[in-house]
C-alpha atoms as a PDB file:
ATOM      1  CA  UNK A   1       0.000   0.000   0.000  1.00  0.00           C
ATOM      2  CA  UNK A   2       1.302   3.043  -0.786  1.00  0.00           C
ATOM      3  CA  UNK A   3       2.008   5.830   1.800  1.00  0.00           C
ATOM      4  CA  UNK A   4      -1.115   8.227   1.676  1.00  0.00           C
ATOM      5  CA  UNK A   5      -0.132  12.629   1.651  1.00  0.00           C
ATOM      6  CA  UNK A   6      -1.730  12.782   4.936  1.00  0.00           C
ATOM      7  CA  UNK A   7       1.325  10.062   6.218  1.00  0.00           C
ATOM      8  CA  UNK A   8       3.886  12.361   4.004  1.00  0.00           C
ATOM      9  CA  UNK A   9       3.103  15.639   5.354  1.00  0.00           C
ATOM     10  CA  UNK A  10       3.088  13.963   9.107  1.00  0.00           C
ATOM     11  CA  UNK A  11       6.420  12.866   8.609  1.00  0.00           C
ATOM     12  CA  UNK A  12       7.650  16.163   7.101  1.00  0.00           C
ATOM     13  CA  UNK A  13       6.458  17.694   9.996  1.00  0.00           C
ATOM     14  CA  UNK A  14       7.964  15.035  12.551  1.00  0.00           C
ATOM     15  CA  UNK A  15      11.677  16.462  11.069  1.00  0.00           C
ATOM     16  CA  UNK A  16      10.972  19.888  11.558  1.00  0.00           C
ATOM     17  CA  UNK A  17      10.419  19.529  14.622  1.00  0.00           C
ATOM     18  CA  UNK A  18      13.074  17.436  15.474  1.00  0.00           C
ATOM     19  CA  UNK A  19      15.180  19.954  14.254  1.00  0.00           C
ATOM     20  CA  UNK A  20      13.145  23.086  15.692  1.00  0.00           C
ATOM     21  CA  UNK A  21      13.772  20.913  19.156  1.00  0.00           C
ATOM     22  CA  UNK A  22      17.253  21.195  18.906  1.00  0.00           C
ATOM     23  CA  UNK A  23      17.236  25.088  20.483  1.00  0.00           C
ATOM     24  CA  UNK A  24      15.105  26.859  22.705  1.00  0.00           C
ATOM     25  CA  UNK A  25      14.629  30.633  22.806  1.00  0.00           C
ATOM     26  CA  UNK A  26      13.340  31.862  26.321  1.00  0.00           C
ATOM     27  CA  UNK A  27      11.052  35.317  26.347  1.00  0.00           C
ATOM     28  CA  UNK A  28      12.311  38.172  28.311  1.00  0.00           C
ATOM     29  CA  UNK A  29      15.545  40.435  28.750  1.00  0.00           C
ATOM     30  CA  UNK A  30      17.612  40.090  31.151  1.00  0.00           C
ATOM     31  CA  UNK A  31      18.970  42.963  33.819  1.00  0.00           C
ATOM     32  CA  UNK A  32      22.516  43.053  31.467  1.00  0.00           C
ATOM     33  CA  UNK A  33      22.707  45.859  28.489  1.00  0.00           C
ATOM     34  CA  UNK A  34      26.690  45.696  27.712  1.00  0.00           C
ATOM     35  CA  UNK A  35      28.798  43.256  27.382  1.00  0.00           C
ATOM     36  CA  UNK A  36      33.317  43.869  27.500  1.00  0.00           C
ATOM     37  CA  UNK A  37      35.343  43.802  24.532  1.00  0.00           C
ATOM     38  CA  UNK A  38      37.717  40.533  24.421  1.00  0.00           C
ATOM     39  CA  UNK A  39      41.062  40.579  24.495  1.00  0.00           C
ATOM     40  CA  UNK A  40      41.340  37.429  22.566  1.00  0.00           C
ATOM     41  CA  UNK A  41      39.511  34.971  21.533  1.00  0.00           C
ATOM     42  CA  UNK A  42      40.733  31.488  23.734  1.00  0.00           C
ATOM     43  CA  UNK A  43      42.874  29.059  21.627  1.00  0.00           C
ATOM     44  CA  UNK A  44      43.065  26.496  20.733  1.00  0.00           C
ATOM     45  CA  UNK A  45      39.196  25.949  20.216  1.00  0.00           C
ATOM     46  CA  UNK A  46      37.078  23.470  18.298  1.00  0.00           C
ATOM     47  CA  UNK A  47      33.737  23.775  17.704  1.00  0.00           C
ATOM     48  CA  UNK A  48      30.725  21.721  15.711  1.00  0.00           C
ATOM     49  CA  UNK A  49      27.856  22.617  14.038  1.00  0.00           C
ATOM     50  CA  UNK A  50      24.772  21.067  12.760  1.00  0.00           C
ATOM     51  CA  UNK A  51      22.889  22.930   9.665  1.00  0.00           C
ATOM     52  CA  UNK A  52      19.013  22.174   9.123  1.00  0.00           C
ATOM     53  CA  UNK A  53      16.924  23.426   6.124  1.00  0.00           C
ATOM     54  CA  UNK A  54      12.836  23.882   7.160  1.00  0.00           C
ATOM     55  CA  UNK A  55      14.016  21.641  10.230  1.00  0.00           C
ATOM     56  CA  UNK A  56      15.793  18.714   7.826  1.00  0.00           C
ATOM     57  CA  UNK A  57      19.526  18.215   8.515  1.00  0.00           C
ATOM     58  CA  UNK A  58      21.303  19.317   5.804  1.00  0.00           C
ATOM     59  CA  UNK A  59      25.327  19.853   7.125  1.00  0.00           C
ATOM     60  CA  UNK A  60      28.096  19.675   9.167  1.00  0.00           C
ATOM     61  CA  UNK A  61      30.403  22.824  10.086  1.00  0.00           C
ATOM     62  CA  UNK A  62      33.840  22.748  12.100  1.00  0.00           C
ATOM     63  CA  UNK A  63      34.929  25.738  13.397  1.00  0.00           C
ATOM     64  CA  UNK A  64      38.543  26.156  14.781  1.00  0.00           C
ATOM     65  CA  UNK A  65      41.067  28.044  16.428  1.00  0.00           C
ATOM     66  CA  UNK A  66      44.412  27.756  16.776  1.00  0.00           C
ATOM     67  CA  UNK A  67      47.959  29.338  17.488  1.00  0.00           C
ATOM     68  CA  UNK A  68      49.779  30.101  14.400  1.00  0.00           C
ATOM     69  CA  UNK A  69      53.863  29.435  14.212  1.00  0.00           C
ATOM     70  CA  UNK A  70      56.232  28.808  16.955  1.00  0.00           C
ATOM     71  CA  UNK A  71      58.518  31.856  17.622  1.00  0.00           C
ATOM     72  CA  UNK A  72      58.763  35.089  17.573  1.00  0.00           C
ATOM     73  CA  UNK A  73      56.538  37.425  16.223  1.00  0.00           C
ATOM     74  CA  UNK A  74      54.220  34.820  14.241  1.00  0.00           C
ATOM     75  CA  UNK A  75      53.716  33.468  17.447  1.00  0.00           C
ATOM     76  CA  UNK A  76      50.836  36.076  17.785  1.00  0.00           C
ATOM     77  CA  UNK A  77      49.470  34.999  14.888  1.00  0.00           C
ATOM     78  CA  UNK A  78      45.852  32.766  14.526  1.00  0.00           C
ATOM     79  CA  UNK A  79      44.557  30.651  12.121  1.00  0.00           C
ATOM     80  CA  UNK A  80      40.956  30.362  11.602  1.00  0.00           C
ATOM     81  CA  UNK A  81      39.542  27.561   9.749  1.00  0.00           C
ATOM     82  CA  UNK A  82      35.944  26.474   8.779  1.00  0.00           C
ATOM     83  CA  UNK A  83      35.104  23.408   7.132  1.00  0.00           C
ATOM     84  CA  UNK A  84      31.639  22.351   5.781  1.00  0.00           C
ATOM     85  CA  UNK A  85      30.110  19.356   4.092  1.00  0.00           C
ATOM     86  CA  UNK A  86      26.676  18.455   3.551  1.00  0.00           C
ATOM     87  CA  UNK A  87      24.953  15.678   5.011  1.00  0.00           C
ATOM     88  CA  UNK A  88      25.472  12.317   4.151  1.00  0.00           C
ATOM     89  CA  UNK A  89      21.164  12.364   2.442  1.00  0.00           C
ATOM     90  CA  UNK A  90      22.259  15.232  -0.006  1.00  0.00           C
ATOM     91  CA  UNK A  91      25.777  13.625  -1.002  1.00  0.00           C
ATOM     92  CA  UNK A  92      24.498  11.356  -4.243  1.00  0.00           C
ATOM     93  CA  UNK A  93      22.734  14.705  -5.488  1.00  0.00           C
ATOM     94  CA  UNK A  94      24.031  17.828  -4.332  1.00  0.00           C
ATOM     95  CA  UNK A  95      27.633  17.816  -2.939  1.00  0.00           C
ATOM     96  CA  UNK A  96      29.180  20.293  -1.046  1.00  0.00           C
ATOM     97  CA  UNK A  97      32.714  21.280   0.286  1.00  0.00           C
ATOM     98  CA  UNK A  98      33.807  24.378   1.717  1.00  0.00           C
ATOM     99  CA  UNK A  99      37.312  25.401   3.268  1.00  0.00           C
ATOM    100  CA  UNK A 100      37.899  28.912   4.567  1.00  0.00           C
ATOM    101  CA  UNK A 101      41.504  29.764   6.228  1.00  0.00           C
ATOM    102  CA  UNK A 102      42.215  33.078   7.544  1.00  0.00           C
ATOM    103  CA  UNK A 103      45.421  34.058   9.081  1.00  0.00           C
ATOM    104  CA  UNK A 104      45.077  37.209  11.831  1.00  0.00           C
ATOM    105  CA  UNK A 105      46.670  38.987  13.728  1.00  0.00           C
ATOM    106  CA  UNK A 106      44.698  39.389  17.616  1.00  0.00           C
ATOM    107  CA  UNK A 107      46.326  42.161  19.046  1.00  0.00           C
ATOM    108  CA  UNK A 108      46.173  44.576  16.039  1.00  0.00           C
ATOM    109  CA  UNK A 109      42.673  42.845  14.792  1.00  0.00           C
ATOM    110  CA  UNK A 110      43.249  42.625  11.608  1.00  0.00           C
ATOM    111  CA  UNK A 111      43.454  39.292   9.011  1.00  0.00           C
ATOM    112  CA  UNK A 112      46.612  39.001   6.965  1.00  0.00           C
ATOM    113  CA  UNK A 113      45.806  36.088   4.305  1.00  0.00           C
ATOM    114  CA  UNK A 114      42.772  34.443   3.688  1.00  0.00           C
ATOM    115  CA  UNK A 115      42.108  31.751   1.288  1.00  0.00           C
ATOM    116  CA  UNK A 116      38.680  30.301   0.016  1.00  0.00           C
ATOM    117  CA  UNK A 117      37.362  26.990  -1.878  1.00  0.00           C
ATOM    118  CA  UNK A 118      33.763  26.586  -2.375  1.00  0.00           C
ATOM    119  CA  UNK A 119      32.871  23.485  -4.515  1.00  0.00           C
ATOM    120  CA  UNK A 120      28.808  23.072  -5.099  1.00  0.00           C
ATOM    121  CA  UNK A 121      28.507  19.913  -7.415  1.00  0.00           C
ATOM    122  CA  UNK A 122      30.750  20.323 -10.157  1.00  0.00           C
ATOM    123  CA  UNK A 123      31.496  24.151  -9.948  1.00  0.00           C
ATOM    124  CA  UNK A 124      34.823  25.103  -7.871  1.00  0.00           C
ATOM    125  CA  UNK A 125      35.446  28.567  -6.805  1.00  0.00           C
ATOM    126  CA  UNK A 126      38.766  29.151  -5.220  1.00  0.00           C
ATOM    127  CA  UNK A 127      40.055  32.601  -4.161  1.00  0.00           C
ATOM    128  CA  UNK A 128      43.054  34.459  -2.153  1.00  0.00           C
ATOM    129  CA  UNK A 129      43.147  37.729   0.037  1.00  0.00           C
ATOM    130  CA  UNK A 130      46.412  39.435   0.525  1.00  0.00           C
ATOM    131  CA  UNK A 131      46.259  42.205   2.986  1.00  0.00           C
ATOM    132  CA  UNK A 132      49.007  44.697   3.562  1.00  0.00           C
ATOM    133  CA  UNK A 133      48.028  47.054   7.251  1.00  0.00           C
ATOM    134  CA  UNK A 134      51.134  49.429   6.430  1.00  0.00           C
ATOM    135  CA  UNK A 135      49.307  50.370   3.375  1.00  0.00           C
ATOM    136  CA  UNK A 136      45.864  49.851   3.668  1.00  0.00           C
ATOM    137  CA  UNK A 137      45.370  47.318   1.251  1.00  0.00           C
ATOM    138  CA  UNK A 138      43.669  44.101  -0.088  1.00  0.00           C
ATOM    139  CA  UNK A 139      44.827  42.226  -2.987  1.00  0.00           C
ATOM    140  CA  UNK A 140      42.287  40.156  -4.076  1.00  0.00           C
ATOM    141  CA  UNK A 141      43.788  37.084  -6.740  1.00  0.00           C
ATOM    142  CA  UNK A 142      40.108  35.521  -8.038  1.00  0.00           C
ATOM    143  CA  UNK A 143      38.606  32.675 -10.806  1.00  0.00           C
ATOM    144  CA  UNK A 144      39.271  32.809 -14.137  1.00  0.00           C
ATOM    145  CA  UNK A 145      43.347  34.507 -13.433  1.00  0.00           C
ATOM    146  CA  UNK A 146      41.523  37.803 -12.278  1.00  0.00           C
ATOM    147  CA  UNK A 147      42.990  40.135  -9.422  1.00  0.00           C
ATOM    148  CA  UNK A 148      42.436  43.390  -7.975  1.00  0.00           C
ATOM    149  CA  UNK A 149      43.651  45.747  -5.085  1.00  0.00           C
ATOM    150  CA  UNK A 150      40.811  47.258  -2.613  1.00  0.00           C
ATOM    151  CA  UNK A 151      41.755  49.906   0.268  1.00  0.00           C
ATOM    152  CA  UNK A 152      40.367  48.826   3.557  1.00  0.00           C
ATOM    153  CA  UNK A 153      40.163  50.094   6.535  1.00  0.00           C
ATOM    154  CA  UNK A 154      41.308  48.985  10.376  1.00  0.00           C
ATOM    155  CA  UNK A 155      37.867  47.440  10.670  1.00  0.00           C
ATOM    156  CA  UNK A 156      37.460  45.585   7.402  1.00  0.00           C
ATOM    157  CA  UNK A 157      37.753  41.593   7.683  1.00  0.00           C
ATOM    158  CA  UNK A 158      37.334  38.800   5.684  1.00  0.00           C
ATOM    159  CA  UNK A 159      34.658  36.670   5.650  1.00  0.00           C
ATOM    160  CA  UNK A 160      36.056  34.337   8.427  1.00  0.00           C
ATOM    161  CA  UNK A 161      37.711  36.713  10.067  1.00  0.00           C
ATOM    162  CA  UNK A 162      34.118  38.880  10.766  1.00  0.00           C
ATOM    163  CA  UNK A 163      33.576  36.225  13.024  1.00  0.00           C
ATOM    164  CA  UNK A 164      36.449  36.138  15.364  1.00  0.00           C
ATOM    165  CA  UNK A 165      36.060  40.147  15.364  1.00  0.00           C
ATOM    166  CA  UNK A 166      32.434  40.251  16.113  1.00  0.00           C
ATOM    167  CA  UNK A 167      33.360  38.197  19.208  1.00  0.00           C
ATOM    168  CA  UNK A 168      36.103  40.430  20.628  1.00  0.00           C
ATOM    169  CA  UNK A 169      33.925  43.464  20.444  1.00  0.00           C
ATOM    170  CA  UNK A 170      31.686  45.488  23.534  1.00  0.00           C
ATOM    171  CA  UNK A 171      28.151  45.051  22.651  1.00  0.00           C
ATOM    172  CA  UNK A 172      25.457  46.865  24.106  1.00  0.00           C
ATOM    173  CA  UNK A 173      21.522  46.253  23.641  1.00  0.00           C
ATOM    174  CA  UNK A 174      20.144  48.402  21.254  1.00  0.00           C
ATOM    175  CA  UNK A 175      23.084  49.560  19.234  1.00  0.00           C
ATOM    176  CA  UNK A 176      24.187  49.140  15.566  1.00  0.00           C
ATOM    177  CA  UNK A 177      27.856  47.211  15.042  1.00  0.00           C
ATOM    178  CA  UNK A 178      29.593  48.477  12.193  1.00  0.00           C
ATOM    179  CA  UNK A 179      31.127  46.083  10.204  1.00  0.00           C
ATOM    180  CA  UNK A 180      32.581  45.686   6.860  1.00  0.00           C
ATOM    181  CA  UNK A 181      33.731  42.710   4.608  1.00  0.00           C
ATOM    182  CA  UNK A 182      36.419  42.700   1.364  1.00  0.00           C
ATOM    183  CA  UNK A 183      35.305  39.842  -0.963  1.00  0.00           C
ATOM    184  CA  UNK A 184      34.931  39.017  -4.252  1.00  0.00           C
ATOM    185  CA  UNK A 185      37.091  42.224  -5.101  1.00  0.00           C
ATOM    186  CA  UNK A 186      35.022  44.510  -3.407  1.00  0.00           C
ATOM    187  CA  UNK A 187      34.553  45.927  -0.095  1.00  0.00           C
ATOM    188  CA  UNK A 188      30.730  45.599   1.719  1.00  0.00           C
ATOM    189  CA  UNK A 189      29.118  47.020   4.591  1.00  0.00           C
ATOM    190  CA  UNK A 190      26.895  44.854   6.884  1.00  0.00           C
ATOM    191  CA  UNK A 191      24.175  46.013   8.734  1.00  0.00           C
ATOM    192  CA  UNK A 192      25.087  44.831  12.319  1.00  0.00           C
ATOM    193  CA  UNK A 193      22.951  45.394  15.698  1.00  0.00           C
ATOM    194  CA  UNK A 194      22.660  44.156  18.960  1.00  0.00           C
ATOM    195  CA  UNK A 195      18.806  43.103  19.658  1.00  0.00           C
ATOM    196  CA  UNK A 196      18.911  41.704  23.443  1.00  0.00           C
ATOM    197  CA  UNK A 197      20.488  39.706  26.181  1.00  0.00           C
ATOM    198  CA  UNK A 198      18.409  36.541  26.970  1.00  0.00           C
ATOM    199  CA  UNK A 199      18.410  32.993  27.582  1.00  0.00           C
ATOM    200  CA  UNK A 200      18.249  29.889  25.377  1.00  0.00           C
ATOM    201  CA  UNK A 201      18.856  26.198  25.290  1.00  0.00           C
ATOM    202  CA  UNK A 202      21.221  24.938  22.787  1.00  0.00           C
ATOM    203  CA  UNK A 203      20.732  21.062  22.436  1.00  0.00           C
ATOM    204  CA  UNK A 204      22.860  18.712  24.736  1.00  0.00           C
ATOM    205  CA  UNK A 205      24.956  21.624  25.997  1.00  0.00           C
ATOM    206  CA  UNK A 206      22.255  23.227  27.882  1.00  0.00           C
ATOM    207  CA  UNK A 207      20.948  26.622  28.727  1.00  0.00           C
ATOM    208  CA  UNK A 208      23.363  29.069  28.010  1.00  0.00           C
ATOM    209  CA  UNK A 209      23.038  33.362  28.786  1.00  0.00           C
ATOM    210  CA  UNK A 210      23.531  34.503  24.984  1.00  0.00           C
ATOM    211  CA  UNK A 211      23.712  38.011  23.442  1.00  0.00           C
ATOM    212  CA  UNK A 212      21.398  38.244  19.950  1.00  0.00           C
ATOM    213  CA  UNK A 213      22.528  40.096  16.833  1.00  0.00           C
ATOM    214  CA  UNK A 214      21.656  40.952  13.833  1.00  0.00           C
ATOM    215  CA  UNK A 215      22.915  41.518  10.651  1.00  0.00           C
ATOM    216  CA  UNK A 216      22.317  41.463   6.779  1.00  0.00           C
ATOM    217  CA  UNK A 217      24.754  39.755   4.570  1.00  0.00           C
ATOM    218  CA  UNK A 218      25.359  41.954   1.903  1.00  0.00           C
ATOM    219  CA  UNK A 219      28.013  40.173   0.593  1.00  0.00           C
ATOM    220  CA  UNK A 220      27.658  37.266  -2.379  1.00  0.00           C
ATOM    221  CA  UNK A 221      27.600  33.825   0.234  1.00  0.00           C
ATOM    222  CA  UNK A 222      25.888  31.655  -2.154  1.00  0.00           C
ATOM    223  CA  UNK A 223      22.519  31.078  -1.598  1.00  0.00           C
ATOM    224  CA  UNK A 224      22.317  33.866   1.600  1.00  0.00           C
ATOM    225  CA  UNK A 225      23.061  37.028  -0.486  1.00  0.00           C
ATOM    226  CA  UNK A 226      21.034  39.851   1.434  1.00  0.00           C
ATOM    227  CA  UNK A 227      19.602  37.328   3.985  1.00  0.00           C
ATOM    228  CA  UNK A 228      19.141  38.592   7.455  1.00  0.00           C
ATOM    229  CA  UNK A 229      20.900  36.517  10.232  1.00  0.00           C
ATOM    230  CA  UNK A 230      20.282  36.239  13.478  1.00  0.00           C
ATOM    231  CA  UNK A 231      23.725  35.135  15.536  1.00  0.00           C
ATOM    232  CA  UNK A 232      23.425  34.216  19.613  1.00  0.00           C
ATOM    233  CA  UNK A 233      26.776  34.226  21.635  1.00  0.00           C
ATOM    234  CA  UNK A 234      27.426  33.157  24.790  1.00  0.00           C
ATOM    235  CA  UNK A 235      27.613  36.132  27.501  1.00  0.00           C
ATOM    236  CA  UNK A 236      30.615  35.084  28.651  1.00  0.00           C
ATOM    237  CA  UNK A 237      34.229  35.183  28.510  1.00  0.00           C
ATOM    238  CA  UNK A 238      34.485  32.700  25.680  1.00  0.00           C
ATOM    239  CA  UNK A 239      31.431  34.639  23.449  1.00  0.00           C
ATOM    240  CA  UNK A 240      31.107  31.498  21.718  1.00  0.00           C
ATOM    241  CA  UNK A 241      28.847  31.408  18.574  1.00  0.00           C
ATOM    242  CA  UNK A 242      25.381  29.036  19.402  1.00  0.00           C
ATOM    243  CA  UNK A 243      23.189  29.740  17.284  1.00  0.00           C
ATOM    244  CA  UNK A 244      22.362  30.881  13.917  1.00  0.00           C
ATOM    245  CA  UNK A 245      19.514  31.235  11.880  1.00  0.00           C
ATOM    246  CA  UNK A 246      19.314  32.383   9.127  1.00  0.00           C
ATOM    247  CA  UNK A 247      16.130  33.595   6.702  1.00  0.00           C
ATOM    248  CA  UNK A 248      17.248  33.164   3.259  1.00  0.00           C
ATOM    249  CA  UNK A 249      15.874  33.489  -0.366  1.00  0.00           C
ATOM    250  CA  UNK A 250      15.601  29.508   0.051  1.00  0.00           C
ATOM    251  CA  UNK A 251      13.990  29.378   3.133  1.00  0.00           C
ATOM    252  CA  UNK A 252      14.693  29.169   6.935  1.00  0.00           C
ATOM    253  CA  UNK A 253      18.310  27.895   7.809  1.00  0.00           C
ATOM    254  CA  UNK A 254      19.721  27.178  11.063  1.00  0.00           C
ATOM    255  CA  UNK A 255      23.440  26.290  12.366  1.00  0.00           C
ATOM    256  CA  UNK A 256      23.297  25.150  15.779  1.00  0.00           C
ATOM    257  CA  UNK A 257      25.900  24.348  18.211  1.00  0.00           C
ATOM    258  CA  UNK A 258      26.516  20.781  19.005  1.00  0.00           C
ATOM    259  CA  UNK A 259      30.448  20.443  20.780  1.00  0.00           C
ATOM    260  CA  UNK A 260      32.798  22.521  21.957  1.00  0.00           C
ATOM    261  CA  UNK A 261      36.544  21.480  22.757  1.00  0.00           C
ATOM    262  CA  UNK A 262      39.395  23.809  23.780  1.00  0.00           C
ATOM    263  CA  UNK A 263      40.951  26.060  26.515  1.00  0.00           C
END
C-alpha cells in the first residue's frame, strides 16, 4: 500500500520539529545591556555545528582556532579555519565542500591572508586575500586569473575573520555594530545590531546566557546574499557562537551548536 499525503506531510512535519527541538529561545531580557570587549579569543578551540533546512539536517560545520607558528613574532598569529560538508542524504545529489583559512593577527585585529574553496557539485570557486596594514590594502587574486587591489580600513575583515572580530567586540543592547567585509574584489558594509540579552537552550549543551545580533549579509555567500541573520553568543568570557539562523531566499536555515573542545 502506498504511503497516503496525509502520512507524508506527518512525517515532514515530525523532522521539523526534530530539528526546531534542537534550540530553545526563552522570552524576556535580562537585567545586562553591555557586554566587554575581548582581548582574545581562547585558543586552541574546536567547535561543531549542525545545519538544518525547514528543520531537515542538511550539514556539518567545524569551526577552529588555533595558534599560528612557533617563535617570535608569528607566534601572535591565529589561524581560523571552517570546514563544511553536507549531510550524508544530499551527497548522491548535491555535494558540497567548503574550506575557509584566515590568518590574523589578535592584538592589532586585523586578518593578513585568507584563502577560500567553495565546490557546489561540479562548480569550484577558489580565491586568495592578501592584505598589507602598512598600506591599507587588499589584494584580491580571483577565478578565471583575475585580481584586484581594494583599500580597507582597520575594521574591514574577511569573511572568516568577521567572526572572530564580532566576538572580541563590547556590545550593548540596542546599538548598531559596524562592520565591513572585502570579498569578491570589493569591499561591503553589513548592517550589524545588537537586539537583546536573553536565555536559550542549545541542544545537549544546555541553557546558556547569549547576546542576539543581527545583521544582513550583503556580501555574495551563495545562496544567503542579502539574507538577514540572526547570531546568539554566549555572555561570557568565551562569546562562543550558538546559534544561527538564518532567513534566506531559500527558506529558513539554522546552524546550531553541538560540541565545543578547547581552553
Amino acid at each position: 500500500m502506498r504511503p497516503s499525503l496525509t502520512a507524508y506531510c506527518l512525517l515532514l512535519t515530525a523532522v521539523f520539529l526534530a530539528g526546531c527541538a534542537r534550540f530553545q529561545i526563552f522570552p524576556g531580557k535580562k537585567a545586562e545591556v553591555s557586554l566587554p570587549g575581548l582581548e582574545a579569543v581562547s585558543v586552541p578551540e574546536d567547535l561543531k555545528y549542525r545545519v538544518y533546512w525547514w528543520g531537515v539536517p542538511v550539514g556539518l560545520v567545524s569551526l577552529a582556532a588555533l595558534p599560528e607558528g612557533k617563535s617570535g613574532s608569528e607566534k601572535k598569529l591565529l589561524r581560523f579555519t571552517l570546514e563544511a560538508r553536507s549531510a550524508w542524504g544530499l551527497e548522491t545529489f548535491y555535494r558540497v565542500r567548503v574550506k575557509l583559512t584566515s590568518l590574523y593577527d589578535p592584538q592589532a585585529r586585523r586578518p593578513k591572508h585568507f584563502e577560500a574553496s567553495v565546490k557546489r557539485r561540479w562548480r569550484l570557486h577558489e580565491s586568495e586575500i592578501l592584505f598589507d596594514s602598512d598600506k591599507g590594502e587588499a589584494f584580491h587574486r580571483l577565478p578565471k586569473n583575475r585580481s584586484t587591489t581594494v583599500a580597507v580600513g582597520p575594521q574591514t575583515q574577511d569573511g572568516l575573520s568577521l567572526l572572530y572580530h564580532i566576538r572580541g567586540l563590547p556590545l550593548r543592547v540596542g546599538e548598531d555594530v559596524p562592520l565591513q567585509v572585502t570579498a569578491d574584489g570589493k569591499n561591503w558594509d553589513l548592517k550589524g545590531e545588537v537586539l537583546r540579552i536573553t536565555e536559550i537552550k542549545v541542544g545537549a549543551l544546555g541553557r546558556h546566557l547569549a547576546v542576539e545580533g543581527q545583521a544582513q549579509l550583503a556580501y555574495p555567500v551563495p545562496f544567503f546574499h542579502g539574507a538577514k541573520a540572526r547570531v546568539f553568543f554566549s555572555a561570557d568570557q568565551r562569546r562562543v557562537p550558538l546559534l544561527a539562523r538564518i532567513h534566506s531566499r531559500i527558506g529558513p536555515v539554522t546552524v546550531v551548536l553541538t560540541k565545543r573542545e578547547g581552553s
